[in-house]
C-alpha atoms as a PDB file:
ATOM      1  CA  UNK A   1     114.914  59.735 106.216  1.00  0.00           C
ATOM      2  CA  UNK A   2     114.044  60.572 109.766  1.00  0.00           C
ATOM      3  CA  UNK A   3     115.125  63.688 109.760  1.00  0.00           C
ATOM      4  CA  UNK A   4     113.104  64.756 106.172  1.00  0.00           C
ATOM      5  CA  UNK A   5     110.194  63.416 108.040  1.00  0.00           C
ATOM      6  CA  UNK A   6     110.819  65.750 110.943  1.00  0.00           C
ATOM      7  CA  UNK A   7     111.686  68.586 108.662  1.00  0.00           C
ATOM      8  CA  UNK A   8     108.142  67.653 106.905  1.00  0.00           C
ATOM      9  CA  UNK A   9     106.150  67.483 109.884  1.00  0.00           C
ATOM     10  CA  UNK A  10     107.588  70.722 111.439  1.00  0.00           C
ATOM     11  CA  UNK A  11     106.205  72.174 107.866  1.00  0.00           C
ATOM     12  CA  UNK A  12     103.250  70.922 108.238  1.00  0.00           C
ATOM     13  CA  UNK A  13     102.680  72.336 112.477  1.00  0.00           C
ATOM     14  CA  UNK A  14     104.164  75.690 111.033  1.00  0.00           C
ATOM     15  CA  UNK A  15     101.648  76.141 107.854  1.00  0.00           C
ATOM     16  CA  UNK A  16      98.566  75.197 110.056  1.00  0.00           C
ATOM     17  CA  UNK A  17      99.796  77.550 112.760  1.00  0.00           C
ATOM     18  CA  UNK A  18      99.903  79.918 109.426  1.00  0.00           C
ATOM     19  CA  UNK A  19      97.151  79.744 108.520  1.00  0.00           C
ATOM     20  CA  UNK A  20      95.286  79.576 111.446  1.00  0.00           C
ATOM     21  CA  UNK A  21      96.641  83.468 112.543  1.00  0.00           C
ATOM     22  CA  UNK A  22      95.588  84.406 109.150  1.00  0.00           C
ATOM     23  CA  UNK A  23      92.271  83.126 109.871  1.00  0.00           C
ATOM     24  CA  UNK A  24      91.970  84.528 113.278  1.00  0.00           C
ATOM     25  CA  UNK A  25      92.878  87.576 111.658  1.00  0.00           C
ATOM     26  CA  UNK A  26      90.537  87.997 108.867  1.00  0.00           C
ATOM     27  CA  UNK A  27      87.773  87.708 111.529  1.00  0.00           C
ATOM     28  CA  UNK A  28      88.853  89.989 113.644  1.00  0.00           C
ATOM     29  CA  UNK A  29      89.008  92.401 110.773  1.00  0.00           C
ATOM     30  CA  UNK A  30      86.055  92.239 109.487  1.00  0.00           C
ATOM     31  CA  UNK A  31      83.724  92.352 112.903  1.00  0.00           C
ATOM     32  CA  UNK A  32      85.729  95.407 113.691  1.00  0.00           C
ATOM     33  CA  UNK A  33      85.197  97.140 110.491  1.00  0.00           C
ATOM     34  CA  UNK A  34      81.347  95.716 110.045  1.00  0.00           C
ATOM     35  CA  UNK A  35      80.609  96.884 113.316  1.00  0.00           C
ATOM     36  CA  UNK A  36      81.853 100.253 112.535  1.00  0.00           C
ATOM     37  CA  UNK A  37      79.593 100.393 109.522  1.00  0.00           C
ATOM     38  CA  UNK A  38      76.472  99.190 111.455  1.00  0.00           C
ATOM     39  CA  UNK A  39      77.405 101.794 113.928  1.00  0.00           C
ATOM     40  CA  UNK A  40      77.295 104.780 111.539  1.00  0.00           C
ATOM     41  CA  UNK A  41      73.991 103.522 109.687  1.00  0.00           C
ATOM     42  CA  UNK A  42      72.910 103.897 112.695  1.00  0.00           C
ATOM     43  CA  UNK A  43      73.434 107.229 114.139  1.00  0.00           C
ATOM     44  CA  UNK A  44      74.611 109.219 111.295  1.00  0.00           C
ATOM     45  CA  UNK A  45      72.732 111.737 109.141  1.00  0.00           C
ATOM     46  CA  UNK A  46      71.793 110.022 106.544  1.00  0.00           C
ATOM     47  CA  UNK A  47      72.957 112.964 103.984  1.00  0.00           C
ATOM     48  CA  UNK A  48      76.290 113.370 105.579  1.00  0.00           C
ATOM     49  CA  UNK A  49      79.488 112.090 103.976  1.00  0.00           C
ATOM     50  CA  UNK A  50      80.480 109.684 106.378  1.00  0.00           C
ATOM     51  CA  UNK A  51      77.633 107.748 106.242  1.00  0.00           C
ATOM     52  CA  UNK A  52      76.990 107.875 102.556  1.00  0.00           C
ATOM     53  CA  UNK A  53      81.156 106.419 102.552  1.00  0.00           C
ATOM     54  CA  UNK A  54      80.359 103.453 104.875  1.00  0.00           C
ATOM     55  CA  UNK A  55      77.635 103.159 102.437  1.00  0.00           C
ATOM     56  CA  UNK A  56      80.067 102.443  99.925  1.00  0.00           C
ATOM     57  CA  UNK A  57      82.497 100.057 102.660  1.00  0.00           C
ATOM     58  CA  UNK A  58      79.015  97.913 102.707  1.00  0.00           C
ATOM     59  CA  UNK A  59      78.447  97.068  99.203  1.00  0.00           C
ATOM     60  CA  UNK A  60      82.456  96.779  98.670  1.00  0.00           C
ATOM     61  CA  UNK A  61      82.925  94.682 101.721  1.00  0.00           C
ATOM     62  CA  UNK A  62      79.463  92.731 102.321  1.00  0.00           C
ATOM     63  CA  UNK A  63      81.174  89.416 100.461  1.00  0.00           C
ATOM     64  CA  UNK A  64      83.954  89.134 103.525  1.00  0.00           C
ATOM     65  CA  UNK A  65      81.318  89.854 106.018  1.00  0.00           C
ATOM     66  CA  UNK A  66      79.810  87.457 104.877  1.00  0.00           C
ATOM     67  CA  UNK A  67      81.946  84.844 105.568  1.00  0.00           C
ATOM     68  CA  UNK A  68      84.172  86.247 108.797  1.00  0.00           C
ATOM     69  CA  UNK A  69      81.588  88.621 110.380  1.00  0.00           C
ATOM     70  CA  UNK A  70      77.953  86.814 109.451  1.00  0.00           C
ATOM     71  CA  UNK A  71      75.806  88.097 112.282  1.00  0.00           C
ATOM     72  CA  UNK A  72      77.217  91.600 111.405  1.00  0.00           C
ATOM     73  CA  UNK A  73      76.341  90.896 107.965  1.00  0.00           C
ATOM     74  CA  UNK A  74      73.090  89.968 108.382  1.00  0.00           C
ATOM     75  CA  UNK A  75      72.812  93.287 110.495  1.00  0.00           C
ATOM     76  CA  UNK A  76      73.997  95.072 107.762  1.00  0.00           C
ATOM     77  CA  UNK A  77      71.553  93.703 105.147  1.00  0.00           C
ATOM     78  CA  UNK A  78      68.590  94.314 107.231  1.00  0.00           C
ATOM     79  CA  UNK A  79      69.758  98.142 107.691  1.00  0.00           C
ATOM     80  CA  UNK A  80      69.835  98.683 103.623  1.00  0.00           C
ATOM     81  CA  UNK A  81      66.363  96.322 103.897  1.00  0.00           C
ATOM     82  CA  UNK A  82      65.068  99.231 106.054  1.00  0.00           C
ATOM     83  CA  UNK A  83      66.977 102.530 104.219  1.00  0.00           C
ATOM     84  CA  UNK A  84      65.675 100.844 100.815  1.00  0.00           C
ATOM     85  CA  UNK A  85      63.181 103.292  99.800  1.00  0.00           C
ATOM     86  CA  UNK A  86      65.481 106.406 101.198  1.00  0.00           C
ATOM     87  CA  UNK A  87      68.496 105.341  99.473  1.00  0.00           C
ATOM     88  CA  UNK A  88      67.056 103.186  96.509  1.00  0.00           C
ATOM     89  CA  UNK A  89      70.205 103.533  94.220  1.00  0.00           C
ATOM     90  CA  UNK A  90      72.813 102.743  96.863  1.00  0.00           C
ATOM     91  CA  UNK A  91      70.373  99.551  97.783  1.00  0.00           C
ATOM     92  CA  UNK A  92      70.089  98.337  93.859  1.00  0.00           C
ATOM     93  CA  UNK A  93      73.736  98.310  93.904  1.00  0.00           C
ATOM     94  CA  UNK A  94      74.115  96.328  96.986  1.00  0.00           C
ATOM     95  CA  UNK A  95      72.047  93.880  95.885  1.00  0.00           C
ATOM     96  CA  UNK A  96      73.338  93.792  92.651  1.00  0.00           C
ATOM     97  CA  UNK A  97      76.852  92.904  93.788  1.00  0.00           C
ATOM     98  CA  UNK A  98      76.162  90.682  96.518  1.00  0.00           C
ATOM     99  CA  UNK A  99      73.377  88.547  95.316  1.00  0.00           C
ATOM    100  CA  UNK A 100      75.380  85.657  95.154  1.00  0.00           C
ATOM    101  CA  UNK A 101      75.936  85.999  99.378  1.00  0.00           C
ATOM    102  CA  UNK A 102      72.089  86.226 100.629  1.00  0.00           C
ATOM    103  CA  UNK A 103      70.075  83.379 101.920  1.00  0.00           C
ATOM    104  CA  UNK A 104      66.780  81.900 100.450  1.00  0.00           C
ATOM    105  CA  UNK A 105      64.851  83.811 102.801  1.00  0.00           C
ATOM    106  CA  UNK A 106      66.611  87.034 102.029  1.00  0.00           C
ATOM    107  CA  UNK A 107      66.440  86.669  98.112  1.00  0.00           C
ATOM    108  CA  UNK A 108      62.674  85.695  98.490  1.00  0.00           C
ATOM    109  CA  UNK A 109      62.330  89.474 100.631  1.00  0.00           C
ATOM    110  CA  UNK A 110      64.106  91.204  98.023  1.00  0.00           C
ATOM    111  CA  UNK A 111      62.306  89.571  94.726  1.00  0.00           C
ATOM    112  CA  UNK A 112      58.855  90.539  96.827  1.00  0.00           C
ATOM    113  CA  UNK A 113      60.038  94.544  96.815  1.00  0.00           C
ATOM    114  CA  UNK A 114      61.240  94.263  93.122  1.00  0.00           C
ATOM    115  CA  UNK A 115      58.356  93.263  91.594  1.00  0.00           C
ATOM    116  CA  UNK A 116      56.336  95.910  93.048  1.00  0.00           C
ATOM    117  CA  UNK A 117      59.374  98.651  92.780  1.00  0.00           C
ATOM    118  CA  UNK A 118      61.507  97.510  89.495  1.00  0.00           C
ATOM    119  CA  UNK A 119      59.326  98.335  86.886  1.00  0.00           C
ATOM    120  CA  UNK A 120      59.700 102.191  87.088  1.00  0.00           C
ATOM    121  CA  UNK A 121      63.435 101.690  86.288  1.00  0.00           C
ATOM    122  CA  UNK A 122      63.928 103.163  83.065  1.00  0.00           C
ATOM    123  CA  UNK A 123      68.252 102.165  82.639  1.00  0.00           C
ATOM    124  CA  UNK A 124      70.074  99.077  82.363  1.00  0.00           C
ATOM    125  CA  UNK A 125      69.570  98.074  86.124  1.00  0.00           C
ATOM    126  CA  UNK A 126      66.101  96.975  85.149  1.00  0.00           C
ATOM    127  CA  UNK A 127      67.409  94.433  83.283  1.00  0.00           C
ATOM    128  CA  UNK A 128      70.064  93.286  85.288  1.00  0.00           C
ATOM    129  CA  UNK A 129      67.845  92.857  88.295  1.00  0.00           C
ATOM    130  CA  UNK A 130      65.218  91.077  86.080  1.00  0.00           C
ATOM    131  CA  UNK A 131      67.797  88.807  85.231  1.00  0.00           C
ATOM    132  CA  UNK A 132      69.427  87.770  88.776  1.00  0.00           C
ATOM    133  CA  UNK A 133      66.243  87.634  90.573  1.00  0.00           C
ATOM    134  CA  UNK A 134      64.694  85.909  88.244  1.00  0.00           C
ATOM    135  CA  UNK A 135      61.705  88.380  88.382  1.00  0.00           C
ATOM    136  CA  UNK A 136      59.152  86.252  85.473  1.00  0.00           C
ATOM    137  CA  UNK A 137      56.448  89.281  85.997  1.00  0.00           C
ATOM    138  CA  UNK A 138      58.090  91.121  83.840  1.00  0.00           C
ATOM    139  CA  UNK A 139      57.913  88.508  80.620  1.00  0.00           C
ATOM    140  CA  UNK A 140      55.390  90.092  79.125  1.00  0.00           C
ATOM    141  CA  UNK A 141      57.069  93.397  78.793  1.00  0.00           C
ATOM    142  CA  UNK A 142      60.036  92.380  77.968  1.00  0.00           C
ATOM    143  CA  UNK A 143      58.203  90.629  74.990  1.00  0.00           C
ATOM    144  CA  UNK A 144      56.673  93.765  73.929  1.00  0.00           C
ATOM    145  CA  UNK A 145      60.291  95.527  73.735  1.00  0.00           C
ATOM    146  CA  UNK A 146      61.581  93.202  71.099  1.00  0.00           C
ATOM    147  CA  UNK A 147      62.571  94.515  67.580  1.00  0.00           C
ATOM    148  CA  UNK A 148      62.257  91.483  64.842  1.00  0.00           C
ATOM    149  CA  UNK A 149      65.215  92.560  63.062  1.00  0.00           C
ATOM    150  CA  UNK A 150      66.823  93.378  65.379  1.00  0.00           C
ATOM    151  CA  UNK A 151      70.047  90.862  65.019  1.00  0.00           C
ATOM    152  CA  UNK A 152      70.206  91.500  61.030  1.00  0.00           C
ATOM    153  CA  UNK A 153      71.121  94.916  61.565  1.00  0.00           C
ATOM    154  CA  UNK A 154      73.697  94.315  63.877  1.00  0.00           C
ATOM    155  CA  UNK A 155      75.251  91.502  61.619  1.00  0.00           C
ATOM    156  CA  UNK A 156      74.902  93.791  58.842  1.00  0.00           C
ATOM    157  CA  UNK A 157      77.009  96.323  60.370  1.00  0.00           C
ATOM    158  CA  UNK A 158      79.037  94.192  61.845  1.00  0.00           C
ATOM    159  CA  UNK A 159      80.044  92.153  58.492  1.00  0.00           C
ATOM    160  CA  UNK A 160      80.885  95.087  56.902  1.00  0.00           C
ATOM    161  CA  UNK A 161      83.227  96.210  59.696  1.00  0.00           C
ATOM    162  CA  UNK A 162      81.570  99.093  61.435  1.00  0.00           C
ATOM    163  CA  UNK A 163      81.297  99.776  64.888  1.00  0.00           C
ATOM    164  CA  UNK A 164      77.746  98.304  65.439  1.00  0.00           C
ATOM    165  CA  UNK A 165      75.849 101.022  66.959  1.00  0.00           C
ATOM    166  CA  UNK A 166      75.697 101.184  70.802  1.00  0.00           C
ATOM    167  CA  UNK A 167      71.680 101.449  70.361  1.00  0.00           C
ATOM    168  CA  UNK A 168      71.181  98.009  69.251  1.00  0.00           C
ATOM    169  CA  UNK A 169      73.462  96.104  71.462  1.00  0.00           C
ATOM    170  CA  UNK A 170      71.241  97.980  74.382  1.00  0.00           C
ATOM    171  CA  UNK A 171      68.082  96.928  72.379  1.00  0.00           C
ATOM    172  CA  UNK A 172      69.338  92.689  72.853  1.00  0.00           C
ATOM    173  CA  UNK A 173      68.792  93.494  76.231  1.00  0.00           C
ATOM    174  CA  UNK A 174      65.363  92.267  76.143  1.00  0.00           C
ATOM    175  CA  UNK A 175      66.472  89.461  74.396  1.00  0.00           C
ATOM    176  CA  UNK A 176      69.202  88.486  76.902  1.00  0.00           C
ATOM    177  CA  UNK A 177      66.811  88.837  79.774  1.00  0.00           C
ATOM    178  CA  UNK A 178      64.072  86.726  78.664  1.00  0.00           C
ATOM    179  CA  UNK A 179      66.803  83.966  78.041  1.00  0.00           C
ATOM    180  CA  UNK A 180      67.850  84.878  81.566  1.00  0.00           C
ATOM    181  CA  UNK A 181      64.276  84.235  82.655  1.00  0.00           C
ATOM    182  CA  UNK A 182      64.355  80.850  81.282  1.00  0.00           C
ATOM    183  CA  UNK A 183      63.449  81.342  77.078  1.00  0.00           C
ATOM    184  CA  UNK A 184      65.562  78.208  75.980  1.00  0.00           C
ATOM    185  CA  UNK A 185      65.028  79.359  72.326  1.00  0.00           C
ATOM    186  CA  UNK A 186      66.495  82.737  72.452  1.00  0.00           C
ATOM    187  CA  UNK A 187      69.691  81.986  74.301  1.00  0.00           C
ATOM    188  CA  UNK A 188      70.221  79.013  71.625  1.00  0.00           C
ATOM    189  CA  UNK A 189      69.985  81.740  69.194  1.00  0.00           C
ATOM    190  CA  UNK A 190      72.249  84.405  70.468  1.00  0.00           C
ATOM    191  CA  UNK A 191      75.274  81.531  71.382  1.00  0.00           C
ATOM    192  CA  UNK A 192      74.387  80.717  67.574  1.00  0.00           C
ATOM    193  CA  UNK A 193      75.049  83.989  66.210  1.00  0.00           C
ATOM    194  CA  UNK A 194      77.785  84.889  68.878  1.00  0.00           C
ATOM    195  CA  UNK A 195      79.887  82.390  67.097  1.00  0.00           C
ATOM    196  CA  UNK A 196      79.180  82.207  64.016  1.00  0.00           C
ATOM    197  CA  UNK A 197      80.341  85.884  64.334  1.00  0.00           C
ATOM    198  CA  UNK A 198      83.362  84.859  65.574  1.00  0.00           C
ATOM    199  CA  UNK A 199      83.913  82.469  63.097  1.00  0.00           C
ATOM    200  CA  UNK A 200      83.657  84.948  60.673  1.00  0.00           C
ATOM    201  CA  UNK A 201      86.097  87.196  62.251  1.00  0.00           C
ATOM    202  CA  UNK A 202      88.386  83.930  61.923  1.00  0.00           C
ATOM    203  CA  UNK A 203      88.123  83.563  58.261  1.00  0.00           C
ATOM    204  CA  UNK A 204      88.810  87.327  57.027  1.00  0.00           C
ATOM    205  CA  UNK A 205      91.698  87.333  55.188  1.00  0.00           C
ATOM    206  CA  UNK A 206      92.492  90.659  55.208  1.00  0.00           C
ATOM    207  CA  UNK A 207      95.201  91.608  58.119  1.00  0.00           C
ATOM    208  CA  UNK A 208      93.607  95.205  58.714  1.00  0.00           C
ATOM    209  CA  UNK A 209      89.946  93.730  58.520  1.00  0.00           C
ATOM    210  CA  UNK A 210      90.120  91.479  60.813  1.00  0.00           C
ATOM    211  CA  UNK A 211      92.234  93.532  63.235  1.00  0.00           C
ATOM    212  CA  UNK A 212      88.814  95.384  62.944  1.00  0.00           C
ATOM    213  CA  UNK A 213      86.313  92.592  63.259  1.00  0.00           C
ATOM    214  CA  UNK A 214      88.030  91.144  65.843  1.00  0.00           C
ATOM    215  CA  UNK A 215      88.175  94.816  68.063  1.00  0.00           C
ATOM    216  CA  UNK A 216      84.790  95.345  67.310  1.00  0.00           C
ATOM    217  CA  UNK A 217      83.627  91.381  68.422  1.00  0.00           C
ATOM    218  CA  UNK A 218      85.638  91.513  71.637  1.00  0.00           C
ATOM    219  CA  UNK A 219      84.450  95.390  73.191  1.00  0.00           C
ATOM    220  CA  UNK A 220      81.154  94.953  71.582  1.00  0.00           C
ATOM    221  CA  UNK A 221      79.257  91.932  70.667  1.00  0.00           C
ATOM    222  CA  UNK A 222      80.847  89.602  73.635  1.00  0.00           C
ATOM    223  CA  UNK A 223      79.738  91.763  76.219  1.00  0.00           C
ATOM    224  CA  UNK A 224      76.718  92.989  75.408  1.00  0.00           C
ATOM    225  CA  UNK A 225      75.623  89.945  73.811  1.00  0.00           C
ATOM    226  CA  UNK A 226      76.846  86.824  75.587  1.00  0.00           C
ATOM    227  CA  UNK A 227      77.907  88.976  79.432  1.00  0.00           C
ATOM    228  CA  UNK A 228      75.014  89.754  79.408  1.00  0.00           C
ATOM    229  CA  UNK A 229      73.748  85.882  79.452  1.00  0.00           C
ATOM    230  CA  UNK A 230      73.322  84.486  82.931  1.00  0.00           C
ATOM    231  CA  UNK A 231      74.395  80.932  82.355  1.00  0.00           C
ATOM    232  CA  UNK A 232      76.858  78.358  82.686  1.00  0.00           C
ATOM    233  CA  UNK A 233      76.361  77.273  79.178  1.00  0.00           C
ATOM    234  CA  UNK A 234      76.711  80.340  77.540  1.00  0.00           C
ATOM    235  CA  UNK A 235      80.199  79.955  78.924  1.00  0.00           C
ATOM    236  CA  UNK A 236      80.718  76.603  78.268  1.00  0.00           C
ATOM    237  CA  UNK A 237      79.635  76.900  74.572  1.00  0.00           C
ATOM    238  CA  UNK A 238      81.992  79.841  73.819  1.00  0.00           C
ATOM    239  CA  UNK A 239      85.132  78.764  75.945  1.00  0.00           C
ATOM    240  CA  UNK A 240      87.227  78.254  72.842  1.00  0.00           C
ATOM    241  CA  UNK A 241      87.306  82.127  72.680  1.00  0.00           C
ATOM    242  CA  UNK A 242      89.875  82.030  75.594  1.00  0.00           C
ATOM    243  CA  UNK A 243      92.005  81.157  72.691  1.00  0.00           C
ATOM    244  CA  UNK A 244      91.568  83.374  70.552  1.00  0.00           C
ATOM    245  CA  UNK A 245      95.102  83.458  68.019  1.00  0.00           C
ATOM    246  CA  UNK A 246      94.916  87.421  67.649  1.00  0.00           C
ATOM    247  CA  UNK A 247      95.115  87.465  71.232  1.00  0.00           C
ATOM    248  CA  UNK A 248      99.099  86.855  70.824  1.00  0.00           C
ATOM    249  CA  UNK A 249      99.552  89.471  68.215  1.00  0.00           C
ATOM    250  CA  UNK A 250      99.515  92.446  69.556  1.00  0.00           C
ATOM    251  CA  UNK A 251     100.138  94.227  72.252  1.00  0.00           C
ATOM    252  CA  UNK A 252      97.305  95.533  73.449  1.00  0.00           C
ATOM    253  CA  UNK A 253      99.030  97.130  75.876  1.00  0.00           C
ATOM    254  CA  UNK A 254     100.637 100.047  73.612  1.00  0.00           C
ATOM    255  CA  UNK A 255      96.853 100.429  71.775  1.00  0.00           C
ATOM    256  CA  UNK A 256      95.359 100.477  75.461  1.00  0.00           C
ATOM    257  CA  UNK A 257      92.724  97.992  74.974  1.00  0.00           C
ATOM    258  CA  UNK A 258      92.396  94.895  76.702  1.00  0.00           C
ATOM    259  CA  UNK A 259      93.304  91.241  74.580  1.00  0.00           C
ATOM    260  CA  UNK A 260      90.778  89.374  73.545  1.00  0.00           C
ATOM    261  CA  UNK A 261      91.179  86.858  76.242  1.00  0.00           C
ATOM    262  CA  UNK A 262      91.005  89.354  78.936  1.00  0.00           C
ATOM    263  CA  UNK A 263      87.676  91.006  77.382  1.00  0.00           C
ATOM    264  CA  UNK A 264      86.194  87.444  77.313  1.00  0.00           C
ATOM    265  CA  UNK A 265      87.152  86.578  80.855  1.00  0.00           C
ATOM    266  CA  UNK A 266      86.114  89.753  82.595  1.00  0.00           C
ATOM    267  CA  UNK A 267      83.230  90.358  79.749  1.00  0.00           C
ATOM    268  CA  UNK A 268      81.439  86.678  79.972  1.00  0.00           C
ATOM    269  CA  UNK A 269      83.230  84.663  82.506  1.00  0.00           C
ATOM    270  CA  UNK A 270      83.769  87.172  85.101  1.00  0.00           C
ATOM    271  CA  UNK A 271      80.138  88.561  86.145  1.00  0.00           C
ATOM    272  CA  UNK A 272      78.985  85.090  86.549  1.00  0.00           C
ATOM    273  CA  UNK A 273      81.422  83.502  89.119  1.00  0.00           C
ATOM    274  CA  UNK A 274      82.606  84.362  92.318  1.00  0.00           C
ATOM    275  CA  UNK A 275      84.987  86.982  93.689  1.00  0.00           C
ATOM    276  CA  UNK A 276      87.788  84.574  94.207  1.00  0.00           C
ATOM    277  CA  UNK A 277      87.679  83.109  90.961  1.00  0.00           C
ATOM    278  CA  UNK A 278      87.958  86.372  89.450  1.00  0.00           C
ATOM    279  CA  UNK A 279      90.932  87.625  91.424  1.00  0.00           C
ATOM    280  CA  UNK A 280      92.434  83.978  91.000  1.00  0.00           C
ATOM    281  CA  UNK A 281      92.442  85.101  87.079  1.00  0.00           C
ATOM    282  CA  UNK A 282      94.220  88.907  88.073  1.00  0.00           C
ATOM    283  CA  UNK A 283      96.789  87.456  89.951  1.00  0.00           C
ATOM    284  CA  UNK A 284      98.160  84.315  88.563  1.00  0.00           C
ATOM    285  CA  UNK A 285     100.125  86.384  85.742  1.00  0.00           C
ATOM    286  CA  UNK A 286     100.420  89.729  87.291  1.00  0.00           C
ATOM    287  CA  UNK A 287     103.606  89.323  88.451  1.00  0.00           C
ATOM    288  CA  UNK A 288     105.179  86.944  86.015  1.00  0.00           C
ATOM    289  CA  UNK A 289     108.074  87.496  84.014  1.00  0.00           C
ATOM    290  CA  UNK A 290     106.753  86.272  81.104  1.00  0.00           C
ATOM    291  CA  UNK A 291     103.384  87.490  81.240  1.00  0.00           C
ATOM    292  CA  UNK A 292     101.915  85.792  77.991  1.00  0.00           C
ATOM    293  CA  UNK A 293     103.211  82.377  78.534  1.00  0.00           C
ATOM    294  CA  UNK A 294     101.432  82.338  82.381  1.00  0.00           C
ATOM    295  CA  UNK A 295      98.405  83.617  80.417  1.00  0.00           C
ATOM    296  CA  UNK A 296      98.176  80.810  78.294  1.00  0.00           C
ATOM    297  CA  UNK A 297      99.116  78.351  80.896  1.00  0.00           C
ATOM    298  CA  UNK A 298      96.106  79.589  83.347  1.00  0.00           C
ATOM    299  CA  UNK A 299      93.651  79.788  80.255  1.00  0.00           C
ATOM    300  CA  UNK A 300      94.620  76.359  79.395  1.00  0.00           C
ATOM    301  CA  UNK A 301      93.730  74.977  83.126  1.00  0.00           C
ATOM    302  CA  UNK A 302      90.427  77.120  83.087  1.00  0.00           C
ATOM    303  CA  UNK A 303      89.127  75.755  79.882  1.00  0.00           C
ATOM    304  CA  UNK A 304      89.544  72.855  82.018  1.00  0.00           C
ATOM    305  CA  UNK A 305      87.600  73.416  84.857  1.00  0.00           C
ATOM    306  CA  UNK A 306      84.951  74.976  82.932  1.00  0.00           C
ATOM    307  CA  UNK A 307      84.577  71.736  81.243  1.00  0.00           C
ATOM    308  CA  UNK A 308      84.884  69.780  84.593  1.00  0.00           C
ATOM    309  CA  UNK A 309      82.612  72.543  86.162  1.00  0.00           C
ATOM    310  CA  UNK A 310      85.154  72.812  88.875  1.00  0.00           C
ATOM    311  CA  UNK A 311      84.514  76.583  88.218  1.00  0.00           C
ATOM    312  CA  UNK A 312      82.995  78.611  91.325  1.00  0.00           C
ATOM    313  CA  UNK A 313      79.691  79.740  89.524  1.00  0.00           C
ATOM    314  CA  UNK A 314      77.379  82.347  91.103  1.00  0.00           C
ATOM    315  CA  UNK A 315      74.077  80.587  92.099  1.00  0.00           C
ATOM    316  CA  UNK A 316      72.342  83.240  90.270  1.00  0.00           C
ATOM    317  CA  UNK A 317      72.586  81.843  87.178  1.00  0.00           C
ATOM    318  CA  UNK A 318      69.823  80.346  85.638  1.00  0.00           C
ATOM    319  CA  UNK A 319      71.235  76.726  85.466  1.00  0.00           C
ATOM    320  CA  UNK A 320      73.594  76.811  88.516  1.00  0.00           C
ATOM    321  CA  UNK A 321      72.134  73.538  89.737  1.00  0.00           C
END
């Protein structure tokens, strides 16, 4: 017995020492490579290709700054702050991907320059910034930009198992962002028609139907319907799509296409919690021998946690609190 406890303790000393070198190295890491990027913001031309590449290494790597190398990081979000109207797409997408990491007082800065700047966006990004800042101004446009039957059409083509056209599902997106800006009544209706789409892809009886259905729900409808959705419950109220049946029946592999499960995890789930929790999904099953059965095992314990809310959620969302 003594000598398990020994054994047990010596473990312990070894995993802490472990861990703590890992730490120590992490830091390290990133001040060394975050001060490289400050340093060629800073005296590079801002047209040459090794500054426009540390560009890159900033949005990519801002999340692990944040945490190892925070006063760097904060130097590193006040360079884009200033280079914001010189580089305006490489700033978008930094702000875009690393929303989740910036302080009150920075998100307040940013929201302040969006609603003066965002409204000349004439793409996607609009919407998506609208969305995870939160910016209300733009309500009343968004209003004006909705089509009345709009969601008829797509059921309609839909139902009769058609690709729906890749012009309305970019038309919901002033739907989705005015339910990301708070409109309780349209978000009801979209996870209302989300599954009773779904159930309808359940219920086909035809085998080579609802092979088609179900492609055209999972690369089509769940992304660009619920993804776009920037809230917990959009998630919560959809989870039993993780397990999806016609998820084990083919494999998707030979087709090329991702399973159902994996298109609602990265298409839903994934843009609205943290890096970690997405990687935590990758590599669980990646290098399993039995790839399927670790699938289903992991989904199993995340439809958990999403009902727990032990889930790391971005505190974008609309109802993160």
């Amino acid at each position: 017995m003594k000598n398990k406890i020994i054994a047990f303790s010596l473990f312990l000393f070894l995993s802490s020492h472990y861990l703590t070198a890992q730490q120590e190295y992490l830091i390290k890491k990133n001040i060394e490579v975050s001060q490289e990027i400050i340093t060629v913001l800073n005296n590079e031309n801002i047209e040459s290709k090794l500054f426009k590449d540390n560009l890159n290494r900033a949005v990519r790597d801002y999340c692990g700054f944040q945490y190892y190398a925070p006063g760097n990081a904060s130097q590193i979000f006040e360079l884009f702050w200033i280079l914001r109207n010189k580089v305006r797409d490489d700033y978008y997408r930094f702000i875009i991907v690393n929303a989740h990491y910036f302080s009150e007082e920075q998100t307040a800065k940013i929201k302040s320059d969006l609603e003066e700047t965002v409204g000349s966006i004439s793409d996607s990004r609009f919407h998506l910034l609208v969305s995870i800042f939160h910016l209300d101004k733009f309500k009343e446009k968004l209003t004006h930009d909705l089509e009345d039957d709009l969601f008829v059409k797509i059921e309609e083509y839909f139902k009769r198992g058609s690709t729906v056209p890749r012009d309305y599902l970019e038309k919901s997106l002033a739907y989705t962002t005015l339910a990301n800006l708070g409109d309780q009544t349209i978000e009801d209706s979209i996870i209302l028609f989300v599954n009773e789409m779904y159930e309808f892809c359940n219920k086909e009886e035809n085998s080579n139907m609802q092979e088609s259905l179900y492609m055209s729900f999972f690369t089509g409808i769940v992304p660009k319907l619920l993804g776009k959705l920037h809230s917990k419950r959009s998630v919560i109220e959809t989870r039993h799509m993780l397990q999806c049946d016609y998820t084990w029946k083919i494999d998707y592999i030979d087709v090329g296409t991702r399973p159902p499960a994996d298109s609602y995890f990265y298409g839903v789930i994934g843009p609205k919690v943290s890096i970690y929790e997405n990687s935590k999904y990758q590599m669980t099953f990646i290098k399993s021998k039995d790839e399927k059965a670790a699938k289903k095992e992991y989904i199993e314990d995340l439809i958990k946690r999403i009902e727990t809310n032990q889930i790391e959620w971005k505190k974008t969302l609309i109802d993160f609190d």
